[in-house]
C-alpha atoms as a PDB file:
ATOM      1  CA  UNK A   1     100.040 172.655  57.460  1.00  0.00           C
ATOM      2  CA  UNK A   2      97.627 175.485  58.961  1.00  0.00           C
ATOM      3  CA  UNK A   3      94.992 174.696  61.561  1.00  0.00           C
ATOM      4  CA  UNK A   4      92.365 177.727  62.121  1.00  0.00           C
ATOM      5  CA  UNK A   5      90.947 176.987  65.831  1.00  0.00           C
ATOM      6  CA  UNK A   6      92.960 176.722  68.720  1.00  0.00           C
ATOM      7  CA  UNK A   7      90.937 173.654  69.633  1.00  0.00           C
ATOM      8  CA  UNK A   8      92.659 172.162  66.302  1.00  0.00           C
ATOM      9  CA  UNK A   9      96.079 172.951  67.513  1.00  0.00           C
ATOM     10  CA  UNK A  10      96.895 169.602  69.325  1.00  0.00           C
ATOM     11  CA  UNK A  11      95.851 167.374  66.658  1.00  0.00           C
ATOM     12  CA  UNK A  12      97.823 169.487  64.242  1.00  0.00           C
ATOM     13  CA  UNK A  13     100.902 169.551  66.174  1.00  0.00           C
ATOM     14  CA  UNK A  14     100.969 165.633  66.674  1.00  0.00           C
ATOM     15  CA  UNK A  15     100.058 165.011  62.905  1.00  0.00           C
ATOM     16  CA  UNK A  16     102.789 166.599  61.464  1.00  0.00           C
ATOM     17  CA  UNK A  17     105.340 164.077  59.698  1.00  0.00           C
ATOM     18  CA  UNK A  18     108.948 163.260  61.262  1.00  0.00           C
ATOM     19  CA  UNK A  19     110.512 164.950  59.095  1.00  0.00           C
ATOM     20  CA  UNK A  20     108.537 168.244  59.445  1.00  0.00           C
ATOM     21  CA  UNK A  21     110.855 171.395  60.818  1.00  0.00           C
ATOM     22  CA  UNK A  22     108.726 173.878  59.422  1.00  0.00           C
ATOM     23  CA  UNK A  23     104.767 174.950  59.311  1.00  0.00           C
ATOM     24  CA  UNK A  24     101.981 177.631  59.514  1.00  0.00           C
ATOM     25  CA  UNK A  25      99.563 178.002  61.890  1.00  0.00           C
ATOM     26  CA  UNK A  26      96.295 179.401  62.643  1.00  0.00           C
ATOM     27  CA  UNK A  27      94.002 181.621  60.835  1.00  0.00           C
ATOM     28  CA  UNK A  28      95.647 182.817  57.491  1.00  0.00           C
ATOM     29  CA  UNK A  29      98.713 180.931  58.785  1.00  0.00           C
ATOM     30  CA  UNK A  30      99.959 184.306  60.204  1.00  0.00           C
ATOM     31  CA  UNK A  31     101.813 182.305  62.312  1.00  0.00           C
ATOM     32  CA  UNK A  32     105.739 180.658  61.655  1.00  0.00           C
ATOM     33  CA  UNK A  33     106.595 177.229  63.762  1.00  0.00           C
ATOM     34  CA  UNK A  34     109.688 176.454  63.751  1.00  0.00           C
ATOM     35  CA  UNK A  35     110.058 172.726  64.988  1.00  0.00           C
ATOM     36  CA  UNK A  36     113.229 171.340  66.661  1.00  0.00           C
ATOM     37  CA  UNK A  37     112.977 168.010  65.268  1.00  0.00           C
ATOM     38  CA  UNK A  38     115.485 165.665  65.600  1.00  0.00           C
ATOM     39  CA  UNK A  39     114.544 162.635  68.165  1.00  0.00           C
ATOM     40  CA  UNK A  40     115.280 161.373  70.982  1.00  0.00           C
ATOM     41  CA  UNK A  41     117.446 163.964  72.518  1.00  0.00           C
ATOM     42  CA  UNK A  42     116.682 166.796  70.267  1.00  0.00           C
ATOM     43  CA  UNK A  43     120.249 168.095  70.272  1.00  0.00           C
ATOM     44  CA  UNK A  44     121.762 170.445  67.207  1.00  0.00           C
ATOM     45  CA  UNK A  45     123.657 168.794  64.452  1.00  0.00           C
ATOM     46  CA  UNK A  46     125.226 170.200  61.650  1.00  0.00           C
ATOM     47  CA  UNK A  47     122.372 169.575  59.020  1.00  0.00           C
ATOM     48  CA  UNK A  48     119.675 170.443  61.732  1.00  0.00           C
ATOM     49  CA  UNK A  49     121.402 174.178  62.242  1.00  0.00           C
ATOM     50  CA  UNK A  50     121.515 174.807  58.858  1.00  0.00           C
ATOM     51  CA  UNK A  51     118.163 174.168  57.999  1.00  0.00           C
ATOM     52  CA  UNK A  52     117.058 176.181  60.923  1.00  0.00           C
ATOM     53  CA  UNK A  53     118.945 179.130  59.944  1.00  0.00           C
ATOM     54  CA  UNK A  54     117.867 179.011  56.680  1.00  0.00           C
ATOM     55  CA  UNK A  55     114.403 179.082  57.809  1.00  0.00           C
ATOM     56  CA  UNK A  56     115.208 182.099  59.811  1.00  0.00           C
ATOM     57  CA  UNK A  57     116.839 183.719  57.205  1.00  0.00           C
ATOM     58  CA  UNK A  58     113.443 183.308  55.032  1.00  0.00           C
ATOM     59  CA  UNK A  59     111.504 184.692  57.518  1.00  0.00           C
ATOM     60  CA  UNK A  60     113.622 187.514  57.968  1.00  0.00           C
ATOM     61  CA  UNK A  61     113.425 188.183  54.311  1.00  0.00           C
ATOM     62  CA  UNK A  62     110.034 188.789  55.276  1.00  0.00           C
ATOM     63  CA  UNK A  63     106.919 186.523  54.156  1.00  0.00           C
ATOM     64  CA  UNK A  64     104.179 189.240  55.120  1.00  0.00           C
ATOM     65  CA  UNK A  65     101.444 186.804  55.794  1.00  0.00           C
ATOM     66  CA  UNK A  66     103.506 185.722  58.914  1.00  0.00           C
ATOM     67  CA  UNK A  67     103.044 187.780  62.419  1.00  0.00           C
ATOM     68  CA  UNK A  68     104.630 185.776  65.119  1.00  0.00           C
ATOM     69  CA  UNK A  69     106.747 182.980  65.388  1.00  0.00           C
ATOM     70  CA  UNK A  70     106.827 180.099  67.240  1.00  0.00           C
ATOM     71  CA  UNK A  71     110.101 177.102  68.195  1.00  0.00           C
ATOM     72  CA  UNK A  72     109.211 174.255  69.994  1.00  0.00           C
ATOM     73  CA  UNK A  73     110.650 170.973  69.938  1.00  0.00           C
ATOM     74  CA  UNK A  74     108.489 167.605  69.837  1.00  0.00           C
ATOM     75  CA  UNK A  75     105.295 167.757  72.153  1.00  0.00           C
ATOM     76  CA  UNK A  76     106.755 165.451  74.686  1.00  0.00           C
ATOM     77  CA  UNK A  77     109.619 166.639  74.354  1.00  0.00           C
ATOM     78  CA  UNK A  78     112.630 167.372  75.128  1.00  0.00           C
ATOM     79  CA  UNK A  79     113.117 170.902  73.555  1.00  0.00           C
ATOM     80  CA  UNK A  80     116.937 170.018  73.369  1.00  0.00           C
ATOM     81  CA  UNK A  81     119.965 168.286  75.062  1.00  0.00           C
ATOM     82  CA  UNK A  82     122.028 170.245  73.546  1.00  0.00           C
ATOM     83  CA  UNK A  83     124.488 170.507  70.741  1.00  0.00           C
ATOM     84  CA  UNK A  84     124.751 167.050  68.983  1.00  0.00           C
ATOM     85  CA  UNK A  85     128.029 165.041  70.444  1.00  0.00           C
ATOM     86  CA  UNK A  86     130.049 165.228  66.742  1.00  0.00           C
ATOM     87  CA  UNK A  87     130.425 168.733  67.849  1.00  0.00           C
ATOM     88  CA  UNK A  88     132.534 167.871  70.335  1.00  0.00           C
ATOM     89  CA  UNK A  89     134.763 165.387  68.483  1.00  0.00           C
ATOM     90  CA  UNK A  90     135.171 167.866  65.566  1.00  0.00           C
ATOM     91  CA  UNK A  91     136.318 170.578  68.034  1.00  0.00           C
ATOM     92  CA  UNK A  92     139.167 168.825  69.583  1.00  0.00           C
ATOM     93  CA  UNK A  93     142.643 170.015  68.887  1.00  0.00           C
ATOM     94  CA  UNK A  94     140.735 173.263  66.915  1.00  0.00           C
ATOM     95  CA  UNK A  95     141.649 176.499  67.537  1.00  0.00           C
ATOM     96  CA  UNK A  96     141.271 179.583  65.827  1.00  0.00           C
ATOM     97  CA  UNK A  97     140.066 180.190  62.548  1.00  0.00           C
ATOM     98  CA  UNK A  98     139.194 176.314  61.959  1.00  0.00           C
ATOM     99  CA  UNK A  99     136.911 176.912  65.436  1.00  0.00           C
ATOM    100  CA  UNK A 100     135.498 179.866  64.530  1.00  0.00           C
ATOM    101  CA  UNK A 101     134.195 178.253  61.327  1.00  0.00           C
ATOM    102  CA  UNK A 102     132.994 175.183  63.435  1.00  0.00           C
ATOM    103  CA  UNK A 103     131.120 177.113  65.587  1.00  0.00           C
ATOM    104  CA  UNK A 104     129.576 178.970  62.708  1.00  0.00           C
ATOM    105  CA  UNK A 105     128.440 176.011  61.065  1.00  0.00           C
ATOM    106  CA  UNK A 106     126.567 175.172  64.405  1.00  0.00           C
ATOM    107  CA  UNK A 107     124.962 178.419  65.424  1.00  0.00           C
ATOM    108  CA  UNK A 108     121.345 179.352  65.424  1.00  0.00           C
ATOM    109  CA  UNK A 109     120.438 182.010  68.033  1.00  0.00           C
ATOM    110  CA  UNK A 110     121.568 185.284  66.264  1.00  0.00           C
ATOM    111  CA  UNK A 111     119.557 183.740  63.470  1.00  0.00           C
ATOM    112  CA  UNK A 112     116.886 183.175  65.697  1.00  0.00           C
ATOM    113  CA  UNK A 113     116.883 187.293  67.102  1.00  0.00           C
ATOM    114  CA  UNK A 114     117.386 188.114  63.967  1.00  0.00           C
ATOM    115  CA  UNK A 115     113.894 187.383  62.790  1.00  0.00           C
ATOM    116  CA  UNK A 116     111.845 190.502  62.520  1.00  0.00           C
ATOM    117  CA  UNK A 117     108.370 189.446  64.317  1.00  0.00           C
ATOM    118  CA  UNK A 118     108.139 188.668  67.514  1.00  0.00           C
ATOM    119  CA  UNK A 119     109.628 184.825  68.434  1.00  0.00           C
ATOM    120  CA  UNK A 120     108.205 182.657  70.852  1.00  0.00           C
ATOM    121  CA  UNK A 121     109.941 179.937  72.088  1.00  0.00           C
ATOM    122  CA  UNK A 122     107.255 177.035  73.763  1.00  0.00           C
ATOM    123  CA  UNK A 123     109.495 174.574  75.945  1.00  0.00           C
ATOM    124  CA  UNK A 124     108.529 170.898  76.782  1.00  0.00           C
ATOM    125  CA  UNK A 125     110.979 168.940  78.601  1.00  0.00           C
ATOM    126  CA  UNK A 126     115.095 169.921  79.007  1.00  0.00           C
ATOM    127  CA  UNK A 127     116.361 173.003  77.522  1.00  0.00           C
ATOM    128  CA  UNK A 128     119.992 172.467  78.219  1.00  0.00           C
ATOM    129  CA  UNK A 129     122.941 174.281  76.896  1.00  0.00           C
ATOM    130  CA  UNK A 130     122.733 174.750  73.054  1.00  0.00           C
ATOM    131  CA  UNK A 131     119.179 174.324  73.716  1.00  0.00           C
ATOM    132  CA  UNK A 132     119.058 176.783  76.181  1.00  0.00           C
ATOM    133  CA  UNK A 133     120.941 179.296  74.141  1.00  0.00           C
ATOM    134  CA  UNK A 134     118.108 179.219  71.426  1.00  0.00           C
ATOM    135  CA  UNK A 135     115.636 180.025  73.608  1.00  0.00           C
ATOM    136  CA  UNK A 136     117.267 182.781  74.973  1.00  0.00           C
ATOM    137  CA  UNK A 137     117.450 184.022  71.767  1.00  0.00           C
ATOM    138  CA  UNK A 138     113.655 184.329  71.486  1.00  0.00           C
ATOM    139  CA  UNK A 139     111.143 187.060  72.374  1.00  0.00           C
ATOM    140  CA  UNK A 140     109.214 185.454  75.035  1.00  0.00           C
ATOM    141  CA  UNK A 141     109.379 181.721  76.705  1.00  0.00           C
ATOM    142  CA  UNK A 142     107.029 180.026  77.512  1.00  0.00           C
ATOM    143  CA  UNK A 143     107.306 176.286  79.845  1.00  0.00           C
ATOM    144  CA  UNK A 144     105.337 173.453  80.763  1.00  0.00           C
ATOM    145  CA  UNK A 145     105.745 172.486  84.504  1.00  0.00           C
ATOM    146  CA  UNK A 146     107.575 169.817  84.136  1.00  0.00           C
ATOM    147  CA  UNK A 147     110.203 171.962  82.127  1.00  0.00           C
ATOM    148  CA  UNK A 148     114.004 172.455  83.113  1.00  0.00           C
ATOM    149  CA  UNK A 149     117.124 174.642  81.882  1.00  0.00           C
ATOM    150  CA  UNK A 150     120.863 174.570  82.622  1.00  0.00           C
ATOM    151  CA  UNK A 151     124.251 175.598  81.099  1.00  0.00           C
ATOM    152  CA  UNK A 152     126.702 173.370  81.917  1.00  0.00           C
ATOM    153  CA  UNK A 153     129.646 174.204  79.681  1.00  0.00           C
ATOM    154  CA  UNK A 154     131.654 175.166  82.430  1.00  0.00           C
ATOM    155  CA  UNK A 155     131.807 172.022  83.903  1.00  0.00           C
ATOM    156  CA  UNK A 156     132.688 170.545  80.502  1.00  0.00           C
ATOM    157  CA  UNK A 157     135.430 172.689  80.701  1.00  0.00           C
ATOM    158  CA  UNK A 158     134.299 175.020  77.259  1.00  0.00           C
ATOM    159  CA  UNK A 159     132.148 177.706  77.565  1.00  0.00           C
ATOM    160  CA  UNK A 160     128.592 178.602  75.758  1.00  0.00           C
ATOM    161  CA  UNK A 161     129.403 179.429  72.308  1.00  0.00           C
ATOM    162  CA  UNK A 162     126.036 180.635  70.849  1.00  0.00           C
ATOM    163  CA  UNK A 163     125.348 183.527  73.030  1.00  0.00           C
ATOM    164  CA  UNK A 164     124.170 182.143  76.289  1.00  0.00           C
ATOM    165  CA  UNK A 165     126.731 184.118  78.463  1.00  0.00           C
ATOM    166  CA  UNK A 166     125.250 187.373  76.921  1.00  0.00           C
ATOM    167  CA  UNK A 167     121.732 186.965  76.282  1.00  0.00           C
ATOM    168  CA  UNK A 168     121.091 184.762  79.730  1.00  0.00           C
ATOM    169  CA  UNK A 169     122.738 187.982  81.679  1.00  0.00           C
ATOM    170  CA  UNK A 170     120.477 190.127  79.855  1.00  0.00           C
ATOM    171  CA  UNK A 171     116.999 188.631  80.499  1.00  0.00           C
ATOM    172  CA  UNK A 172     117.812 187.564  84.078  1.00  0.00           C
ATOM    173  CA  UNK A 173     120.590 189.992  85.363  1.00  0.00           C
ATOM    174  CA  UNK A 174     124.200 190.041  85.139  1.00  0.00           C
ATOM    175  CA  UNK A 175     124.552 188.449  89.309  1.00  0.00           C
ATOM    176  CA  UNK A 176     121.717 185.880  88.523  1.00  0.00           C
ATOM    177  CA  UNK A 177     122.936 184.905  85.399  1.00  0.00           C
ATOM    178  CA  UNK A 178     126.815 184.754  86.384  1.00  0.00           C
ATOM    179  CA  UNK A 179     125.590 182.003  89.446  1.00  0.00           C
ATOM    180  CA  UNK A 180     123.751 179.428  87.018  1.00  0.00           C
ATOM    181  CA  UNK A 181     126.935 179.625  84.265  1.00  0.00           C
ATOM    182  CA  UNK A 182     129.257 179.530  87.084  1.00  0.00           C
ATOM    183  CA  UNK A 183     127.210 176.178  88.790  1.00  0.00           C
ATOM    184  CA  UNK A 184     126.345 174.362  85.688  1.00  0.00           C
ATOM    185  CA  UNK A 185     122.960 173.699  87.992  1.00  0.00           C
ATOM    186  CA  UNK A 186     119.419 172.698  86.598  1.00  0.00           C
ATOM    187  CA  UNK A 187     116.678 174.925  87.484  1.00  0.00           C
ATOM    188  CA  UNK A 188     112.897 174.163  86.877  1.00  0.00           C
ATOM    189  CA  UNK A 189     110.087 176.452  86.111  1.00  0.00           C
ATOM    190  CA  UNK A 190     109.318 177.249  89.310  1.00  0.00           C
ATOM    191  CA  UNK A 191     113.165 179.447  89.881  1.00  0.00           C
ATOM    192  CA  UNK A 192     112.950 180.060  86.022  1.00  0.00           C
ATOM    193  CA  UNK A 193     109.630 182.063  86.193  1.00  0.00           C
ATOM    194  CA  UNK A 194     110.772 183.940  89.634  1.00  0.00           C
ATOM    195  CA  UNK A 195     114.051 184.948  87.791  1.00  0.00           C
ATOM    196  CA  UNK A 196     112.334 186.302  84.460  1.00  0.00           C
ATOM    197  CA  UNK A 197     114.181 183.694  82.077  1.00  0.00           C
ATOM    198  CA  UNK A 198     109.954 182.501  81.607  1.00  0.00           C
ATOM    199  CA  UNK A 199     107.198 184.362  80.794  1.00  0.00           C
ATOM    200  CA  UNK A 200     104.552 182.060  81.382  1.00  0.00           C
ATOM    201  CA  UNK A 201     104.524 178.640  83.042  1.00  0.00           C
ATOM    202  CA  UNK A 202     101.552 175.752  82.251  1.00  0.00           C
ATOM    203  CA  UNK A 203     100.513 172.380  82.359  1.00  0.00           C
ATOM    204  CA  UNK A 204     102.797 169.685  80.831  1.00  0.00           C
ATOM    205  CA  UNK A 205     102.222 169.064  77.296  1.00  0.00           C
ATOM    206  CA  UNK A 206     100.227 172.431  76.609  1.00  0.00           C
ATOM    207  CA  UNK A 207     103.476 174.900  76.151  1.00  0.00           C
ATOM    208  CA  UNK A 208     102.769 175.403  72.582  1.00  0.00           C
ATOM    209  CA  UNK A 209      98.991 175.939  72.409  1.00  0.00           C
ATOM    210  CA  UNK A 210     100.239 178.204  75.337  1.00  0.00           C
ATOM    211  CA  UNK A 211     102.262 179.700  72.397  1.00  0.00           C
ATOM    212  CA  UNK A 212      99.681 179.680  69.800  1.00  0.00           C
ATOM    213  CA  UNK A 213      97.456 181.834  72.147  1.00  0.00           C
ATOM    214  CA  UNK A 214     100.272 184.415  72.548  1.00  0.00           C
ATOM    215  CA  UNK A 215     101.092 184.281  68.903  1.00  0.00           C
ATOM    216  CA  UNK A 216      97.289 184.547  67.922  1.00  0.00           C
ATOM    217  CA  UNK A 217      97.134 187.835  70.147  1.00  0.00           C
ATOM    218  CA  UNK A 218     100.271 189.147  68.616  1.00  0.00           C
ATOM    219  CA  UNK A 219      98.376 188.493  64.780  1.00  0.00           C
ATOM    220  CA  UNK A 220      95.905 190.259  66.007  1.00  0.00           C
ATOM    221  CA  UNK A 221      97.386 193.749  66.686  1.00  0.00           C
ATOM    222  CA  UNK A 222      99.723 195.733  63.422  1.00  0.00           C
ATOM    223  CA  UNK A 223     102.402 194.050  62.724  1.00  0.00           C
ATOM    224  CA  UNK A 224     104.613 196.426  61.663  1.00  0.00           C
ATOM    225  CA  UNK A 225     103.753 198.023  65.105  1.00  0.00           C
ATOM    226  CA  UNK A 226     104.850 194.971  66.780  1.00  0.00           C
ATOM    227  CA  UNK A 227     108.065 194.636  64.650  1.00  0.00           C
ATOM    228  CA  UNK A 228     109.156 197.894  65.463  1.00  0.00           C
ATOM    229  CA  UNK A 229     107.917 197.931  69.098  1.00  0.00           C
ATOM    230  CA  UNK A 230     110.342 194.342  69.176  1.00  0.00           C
ATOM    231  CA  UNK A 231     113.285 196.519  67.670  1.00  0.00           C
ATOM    232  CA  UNK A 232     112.945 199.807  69.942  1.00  0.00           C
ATOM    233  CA  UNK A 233     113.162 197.341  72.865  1.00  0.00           C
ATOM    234  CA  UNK A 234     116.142 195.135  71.505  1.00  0.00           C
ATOM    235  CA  UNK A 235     118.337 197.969  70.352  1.00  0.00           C
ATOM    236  CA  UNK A 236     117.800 200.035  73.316  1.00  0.00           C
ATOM    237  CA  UNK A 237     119.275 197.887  75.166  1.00  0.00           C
ATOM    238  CA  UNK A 238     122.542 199.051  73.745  1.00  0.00           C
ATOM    239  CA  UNK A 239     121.768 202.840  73.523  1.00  0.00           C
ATOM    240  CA  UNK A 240     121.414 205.310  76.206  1.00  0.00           C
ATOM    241  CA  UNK A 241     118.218 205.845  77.845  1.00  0.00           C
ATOM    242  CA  UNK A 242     118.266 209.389  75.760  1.00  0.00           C
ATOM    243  CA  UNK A 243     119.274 207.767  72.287  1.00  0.00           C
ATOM    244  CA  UNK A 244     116.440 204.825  72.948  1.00  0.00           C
ATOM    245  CA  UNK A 245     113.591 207.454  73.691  1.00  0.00           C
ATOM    246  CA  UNK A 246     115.027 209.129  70.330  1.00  0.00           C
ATOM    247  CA  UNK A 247     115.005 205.143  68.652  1.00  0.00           C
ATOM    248  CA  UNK A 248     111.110 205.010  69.724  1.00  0.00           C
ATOM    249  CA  UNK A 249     109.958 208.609  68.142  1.00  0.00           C
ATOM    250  CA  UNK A 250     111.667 207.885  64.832  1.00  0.00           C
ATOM    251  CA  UNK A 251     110.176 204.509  64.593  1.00  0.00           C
ATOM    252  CA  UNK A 252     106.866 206.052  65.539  1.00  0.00           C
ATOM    253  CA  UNK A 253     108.003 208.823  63.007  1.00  0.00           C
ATOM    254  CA  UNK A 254     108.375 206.061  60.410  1.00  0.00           C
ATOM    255  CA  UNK A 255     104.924 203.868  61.383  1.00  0.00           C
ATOM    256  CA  UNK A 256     103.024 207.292  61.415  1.00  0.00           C
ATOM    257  CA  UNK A 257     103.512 206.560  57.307  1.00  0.00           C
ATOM    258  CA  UNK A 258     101.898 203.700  56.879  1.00  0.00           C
ATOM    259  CA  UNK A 259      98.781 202.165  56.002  1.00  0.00           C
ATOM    260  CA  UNK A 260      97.951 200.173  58.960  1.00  0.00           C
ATOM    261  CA  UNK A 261      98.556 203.350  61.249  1.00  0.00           C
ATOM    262  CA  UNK A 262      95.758 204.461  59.298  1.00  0.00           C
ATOM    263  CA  UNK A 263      93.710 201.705  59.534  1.00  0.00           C
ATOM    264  CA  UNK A 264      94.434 201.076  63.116  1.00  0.00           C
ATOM    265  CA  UNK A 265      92.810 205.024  63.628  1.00  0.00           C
ATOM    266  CA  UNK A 266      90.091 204.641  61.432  1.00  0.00           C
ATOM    267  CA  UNK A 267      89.099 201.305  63.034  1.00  0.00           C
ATOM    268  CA  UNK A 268      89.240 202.714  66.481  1.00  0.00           C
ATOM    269  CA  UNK A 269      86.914 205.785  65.202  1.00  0.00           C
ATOM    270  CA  UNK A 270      84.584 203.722  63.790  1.00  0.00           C
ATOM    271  CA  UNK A 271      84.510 201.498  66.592  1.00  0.00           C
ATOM    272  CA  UNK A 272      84.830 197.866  64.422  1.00  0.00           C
ATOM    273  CA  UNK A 273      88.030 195.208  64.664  1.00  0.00           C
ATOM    274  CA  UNK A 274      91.014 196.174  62.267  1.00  0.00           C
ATOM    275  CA  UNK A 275      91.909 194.450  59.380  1.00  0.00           C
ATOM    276  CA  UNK A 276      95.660 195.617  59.182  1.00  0.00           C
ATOM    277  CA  UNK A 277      97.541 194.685  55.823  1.00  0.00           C
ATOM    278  CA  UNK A 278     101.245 194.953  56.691  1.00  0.00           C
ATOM    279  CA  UNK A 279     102.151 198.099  54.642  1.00  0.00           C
END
């Protein structure tokens, strides 16, 4: 499905079928949606992890019409409960390598961060646990009012599995992040924006056309600029200040080669809108 106006979005969005985890959007359907579709609660079963992951995995293969990404669950939501409940009955009396392989069949967030283009996750509703974990493992978040988030693992007595206790610390601070594992406690958009875990909070039931704008701006600039400006900031991170200002000159090194770079100055000299390419 592809819808070229943003004024189309909503009537695209509550058109597609039930069984729809997957479309394009707006003009040249530069833009991925992946759709967390699996009603009432939303939460992550087996079958629905797989097929998100190998989504991901496509569009980290790289389909070069595609410039930003979108996950969203159903427009009234919720996003997700969480991790469907025959996780929890598999997982009893497993330990080891038999958990390990559970836990595997169930993840989706380093799938998720591992897609090249920038990933934007558009919440509606709960985002709890599992479902909290996959939006942490996007770019940028952005929440309708009535929105809320919470890991509650703890108080399960298990702990968040898919990355939550790393990636949550990360966006929000180590302190910050430590409190809402430790409380299992439900914030709304209000705290979530103040902390940093949102980007942008609006109206109920407009989080993805929210999206769709952000995504549209994103299509509009080089992609391969926006790639690699996604990977300075994610693997520096991990580097030393030093070894992340040497990350960003060799990546401006290697985007100094390329076609759009050339575009993008010609365009700017000539005073008209780009048309970048993607080589």
């Amino acid at each position: 499905m592809t819808c070229g106006e943003i004024e189309d979005y909503d009537e695209a969005i509550m058109n597609h079928s039930d069984d729809s985890f997957y479309e394009q959007l707006g003009e040249n359907s530069q833009v991925g949606h992946l759709i967390v579709n699996e009603p009432p609660e939303n939460r992550i079963g087996e079958s629905l992890a797989t097929l998100l992951r190998e989504i991901s995995k496509d569009l980290n293969i790289g389909d070069s019409t595609i410039r930003a990404v979108i996950i969203s669950g159903l427009p009234n939501g919720p996003f997700s409960l969480g991790t469907s409940k025959d996780f929890e009955t598999e997982s009893l009396n497993l330990s080891g390598h038999e958990l390990l392989k559970l836990i595997e069949r169930y993840s989706v967030a380093n799938s998720i961060a591992s897609i090249p283009n920038p990933v934007i996750a558009a919440v509606e509703g709960e985002a709890f646990d599992h479902g909290l974990e996959m939006i942490l493992a996007a770019d940028l978040r952005v929440a309708a009012e009535g929105a809320s988030f919470r890991l509650s693992q703890i108080h399960k007595g298990s702990l968040p599995w898919d990355g939550g206790t790393q990636r949550l610390s990360r966006i929000i601070g180590p302190s910050a992040g430590l409190e809402i594992l430790l409380s299992g406690r439900t914030i709304g958009t209000k705290e979530a924006y103040q902390l940093g875990l949102v980007n942008k909070v609006v109206p109920n039931k407009s989080a993805l056309e929210s999206a769709m704008e952000i995504a549209k701006s994103i299509a509009n600039g080089g992609p391969i600029a926006a790639r690699y400006a996604k990977e300075a900031v994610h693997k520096g991170l991990d580097l030393s200040l030093e070894q992340g200002i040497l990350l960003e000159t060799d990546l401006t090194m290697i985007l100094q080669t390329t076609e759009d770079r050339t575009e993008g100055i010609q365009s700017f000299l000539e005073k008209r809108l780009p048309s970048y390419r993607n080589k």
